[in-house]
Protein backbone atom coordinates (compact mmCIF):
# COMPACT_ATOMS: atom_id res chain seq x y z
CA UNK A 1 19.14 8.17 36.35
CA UNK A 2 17.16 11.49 35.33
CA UNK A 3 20.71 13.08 35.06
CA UNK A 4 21.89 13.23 31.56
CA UNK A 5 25.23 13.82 32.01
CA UNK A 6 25.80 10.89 34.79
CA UNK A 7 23.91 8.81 32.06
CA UNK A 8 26.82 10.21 29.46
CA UNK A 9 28.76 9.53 31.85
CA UNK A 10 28.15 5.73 32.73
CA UNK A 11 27.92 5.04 29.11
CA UNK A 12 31.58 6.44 28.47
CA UNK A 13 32.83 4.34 31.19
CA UNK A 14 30.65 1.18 30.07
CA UNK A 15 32.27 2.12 26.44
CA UNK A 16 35.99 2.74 27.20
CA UNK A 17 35.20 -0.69 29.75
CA UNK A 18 34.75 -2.63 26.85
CA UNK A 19 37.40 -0.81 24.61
CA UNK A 20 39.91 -1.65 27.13
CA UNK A 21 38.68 -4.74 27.13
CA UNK A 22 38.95 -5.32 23.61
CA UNK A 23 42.71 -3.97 23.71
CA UNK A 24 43.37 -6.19 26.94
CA UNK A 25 42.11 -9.37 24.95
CA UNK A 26 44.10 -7.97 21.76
CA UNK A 27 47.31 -7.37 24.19
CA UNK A 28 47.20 -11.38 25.59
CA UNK A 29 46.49 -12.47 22.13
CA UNK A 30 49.65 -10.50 20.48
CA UNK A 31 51.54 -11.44 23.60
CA UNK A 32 50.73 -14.97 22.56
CA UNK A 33 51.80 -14.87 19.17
CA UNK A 34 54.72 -13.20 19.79
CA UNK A 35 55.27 -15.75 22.81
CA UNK A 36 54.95 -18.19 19.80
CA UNK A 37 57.14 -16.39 17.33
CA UNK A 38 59.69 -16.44 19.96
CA UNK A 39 60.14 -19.88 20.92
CA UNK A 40 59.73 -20.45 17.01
CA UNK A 41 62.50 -18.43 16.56
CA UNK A 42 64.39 -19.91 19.73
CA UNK A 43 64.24 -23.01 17.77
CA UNK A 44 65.19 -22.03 14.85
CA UNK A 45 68.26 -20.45 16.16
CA UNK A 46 68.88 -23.63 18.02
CA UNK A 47 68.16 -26.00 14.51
CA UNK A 48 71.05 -23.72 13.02
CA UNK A 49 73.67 -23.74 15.31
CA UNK A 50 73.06 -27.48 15.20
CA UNK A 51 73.34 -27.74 11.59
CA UNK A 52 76.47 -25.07 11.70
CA UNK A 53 77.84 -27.17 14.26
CA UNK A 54 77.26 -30.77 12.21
CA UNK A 55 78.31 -28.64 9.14
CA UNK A 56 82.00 -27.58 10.65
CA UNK A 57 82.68 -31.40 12.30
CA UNK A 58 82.22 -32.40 9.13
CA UNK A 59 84.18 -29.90 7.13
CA UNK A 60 86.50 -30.91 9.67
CA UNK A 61 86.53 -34.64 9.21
CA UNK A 62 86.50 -34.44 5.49
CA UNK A 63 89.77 -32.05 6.21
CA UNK A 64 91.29 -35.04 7.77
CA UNK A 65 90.17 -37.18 5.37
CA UNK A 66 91.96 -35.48 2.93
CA UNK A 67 94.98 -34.89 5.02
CA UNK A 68 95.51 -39.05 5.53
CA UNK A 69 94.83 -39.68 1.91
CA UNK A 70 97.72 -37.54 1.18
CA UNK A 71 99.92 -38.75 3.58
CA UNK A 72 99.26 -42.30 2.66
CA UNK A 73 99.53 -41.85 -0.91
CA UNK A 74 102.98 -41.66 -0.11
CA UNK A 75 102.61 -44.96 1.97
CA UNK A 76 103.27 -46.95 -0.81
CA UNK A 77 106.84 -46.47 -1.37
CA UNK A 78 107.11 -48.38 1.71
CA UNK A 79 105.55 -51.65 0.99
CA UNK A 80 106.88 -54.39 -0.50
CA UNK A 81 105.56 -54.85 -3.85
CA UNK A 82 105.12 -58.47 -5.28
CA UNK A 83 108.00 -59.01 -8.07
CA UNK A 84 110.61 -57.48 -6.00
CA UNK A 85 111.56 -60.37 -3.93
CA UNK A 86 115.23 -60.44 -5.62
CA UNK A 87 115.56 -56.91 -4.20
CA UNK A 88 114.69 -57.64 -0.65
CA UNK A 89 117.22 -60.36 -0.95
CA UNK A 90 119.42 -58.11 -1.99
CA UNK A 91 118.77 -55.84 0.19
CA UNK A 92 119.21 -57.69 3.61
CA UNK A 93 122.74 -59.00 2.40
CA UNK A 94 123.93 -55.67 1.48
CA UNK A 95 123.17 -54.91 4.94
CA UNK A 96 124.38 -58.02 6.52
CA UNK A 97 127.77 -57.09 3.90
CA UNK A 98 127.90 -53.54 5.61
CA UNK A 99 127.86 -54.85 8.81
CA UNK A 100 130.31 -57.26 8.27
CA UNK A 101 127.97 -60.88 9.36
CA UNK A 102 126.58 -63.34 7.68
CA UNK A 103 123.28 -64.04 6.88
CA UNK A 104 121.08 -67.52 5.79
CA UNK A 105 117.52 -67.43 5.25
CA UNK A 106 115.86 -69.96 6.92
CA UNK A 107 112.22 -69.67 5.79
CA UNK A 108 110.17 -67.51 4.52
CA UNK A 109 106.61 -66.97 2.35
CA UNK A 110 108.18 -65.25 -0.22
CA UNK A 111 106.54 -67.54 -3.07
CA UNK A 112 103.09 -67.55 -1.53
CA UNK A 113 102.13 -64.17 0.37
CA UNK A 114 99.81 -64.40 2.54
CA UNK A 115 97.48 -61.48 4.28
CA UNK A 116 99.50 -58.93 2.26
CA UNK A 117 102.33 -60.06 5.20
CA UNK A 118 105.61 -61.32 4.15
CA UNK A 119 107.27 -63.44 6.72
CA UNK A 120 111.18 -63.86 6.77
CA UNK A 121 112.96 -66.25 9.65
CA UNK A 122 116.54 -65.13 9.11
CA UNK A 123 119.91 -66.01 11.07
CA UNK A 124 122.49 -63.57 11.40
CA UNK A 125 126.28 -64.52 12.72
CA UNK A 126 129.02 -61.82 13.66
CA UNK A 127 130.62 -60.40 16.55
CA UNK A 128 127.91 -59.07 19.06
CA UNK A 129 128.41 -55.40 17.90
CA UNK A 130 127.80 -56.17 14.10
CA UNK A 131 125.26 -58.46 14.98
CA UNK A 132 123.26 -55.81 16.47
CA UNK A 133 124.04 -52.93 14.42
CA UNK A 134 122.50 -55.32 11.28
CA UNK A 135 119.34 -55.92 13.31
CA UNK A 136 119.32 -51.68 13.95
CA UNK A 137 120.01 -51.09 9.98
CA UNK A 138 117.23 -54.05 9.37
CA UNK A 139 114.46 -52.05 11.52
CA UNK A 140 115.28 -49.01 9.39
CA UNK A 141 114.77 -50.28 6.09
CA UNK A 142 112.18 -48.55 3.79
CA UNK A 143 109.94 -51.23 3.99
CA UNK A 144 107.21 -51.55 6.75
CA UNK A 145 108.46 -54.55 8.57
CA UNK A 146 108.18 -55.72 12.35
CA UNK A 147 110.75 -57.46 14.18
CA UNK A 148 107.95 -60.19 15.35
CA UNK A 149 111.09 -62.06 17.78
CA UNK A 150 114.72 -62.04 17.95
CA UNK A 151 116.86 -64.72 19.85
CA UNK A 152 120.63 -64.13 20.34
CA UNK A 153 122.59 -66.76 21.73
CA UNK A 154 126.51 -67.47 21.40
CA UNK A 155 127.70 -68.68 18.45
CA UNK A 156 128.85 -72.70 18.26
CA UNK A 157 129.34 -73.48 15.02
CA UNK A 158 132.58 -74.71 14.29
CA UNK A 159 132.85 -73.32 11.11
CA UNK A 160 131.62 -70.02 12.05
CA UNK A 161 134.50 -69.73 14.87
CA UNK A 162 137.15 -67.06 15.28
CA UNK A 163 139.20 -65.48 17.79
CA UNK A 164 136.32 -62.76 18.27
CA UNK A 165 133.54 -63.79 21.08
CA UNK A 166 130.80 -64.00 18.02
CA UNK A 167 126.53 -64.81 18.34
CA UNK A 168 123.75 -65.74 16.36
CA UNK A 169 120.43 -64.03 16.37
CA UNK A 170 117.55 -65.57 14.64
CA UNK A 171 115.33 -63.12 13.49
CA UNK A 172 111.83 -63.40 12.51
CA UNK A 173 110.68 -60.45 10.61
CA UNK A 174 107.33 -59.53 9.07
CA UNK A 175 107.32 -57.19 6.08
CA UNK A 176 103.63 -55.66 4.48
CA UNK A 177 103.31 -55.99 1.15
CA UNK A 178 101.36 -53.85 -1.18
């Protein structure tokens, strides 16, 4: 290679050759890191939408939370409250009074509570229509109760006879207590 210029010439090629390949190694590299930063990123995004999505189930059950604490503070106008056994009494005969029966309590655990569950066996006497208009008043009460059975069967007592076709249901109620 006597020629200078083809020797000028080899040497630019031989130079720019390893230029390029000095920018082709640089351009895998930073297509590598950014490969990186991307799936770093990916991640990242992914992390957050997680977190934002944990973030708003809980805002959500809290929200609920809150919502049934308020609605059961309210709860407790409806249970029975120990001392306040001469007002139930009361209560279910000026029901049996407005429906026009009678009523006898037969049992109940009003003296010893037990499982914050009052339990009442009661027997209500009147003509069919009263008789069941008492046991629609009873399930209406304020009080949380459950009608746990009712039997209704004609009426033969003697003393409890009139003209009137008249039954008996015995009731067995349970009533939560606060």
């Amino acid at each position: 290679m006597k020629n200078p210029f083809i020797k000028k010439f080899v040497r630019a090629i031989i130079i720019f050759g390893i230029i390029d390949a000095f920018i082709l190694t640089g351009a895998i590299w930073m297509a590598g890191k950014i490969n990186k930063t991307e799936g770093a990123i990916k991640q990242f995004v992914a992390s957050s939408e997680n977190k934002s999505f944990r973030t708003q189930e809980l805002r959500a059950a809290l929200d609920k939370i809150r919502k049934t604490r308020q609605e059961v503070e309210g709860y407790d106008n409806y249970l029975f409250k120990t001392g306040e056994e001469l007002n139930l009494i009361r209560d279910l005969e000026a029901i049996a009074d407005k429906n026009h029966v009678s009523l006898q309590i037969v049992n109940s655990n009003l003296d010893q509570i037990v499982n914050n569950k009052i339990n009442l066996n009661l027997i209500v006497s009147g003509n069919y229509r009263d008789a069941v208009n008492y046991l629609l008043d009873l399930e209406t009460h304020s009080y949380f109760l459950s009608v746990e059975s009712v039997d209704l069967a004609p009426n033969v007592s003697p003393a409890l006879y009139s003209p009137e076709s008249t039954v008996r249901l015995n009731i067995i109620l349970s009533i939560y207590a606060g």
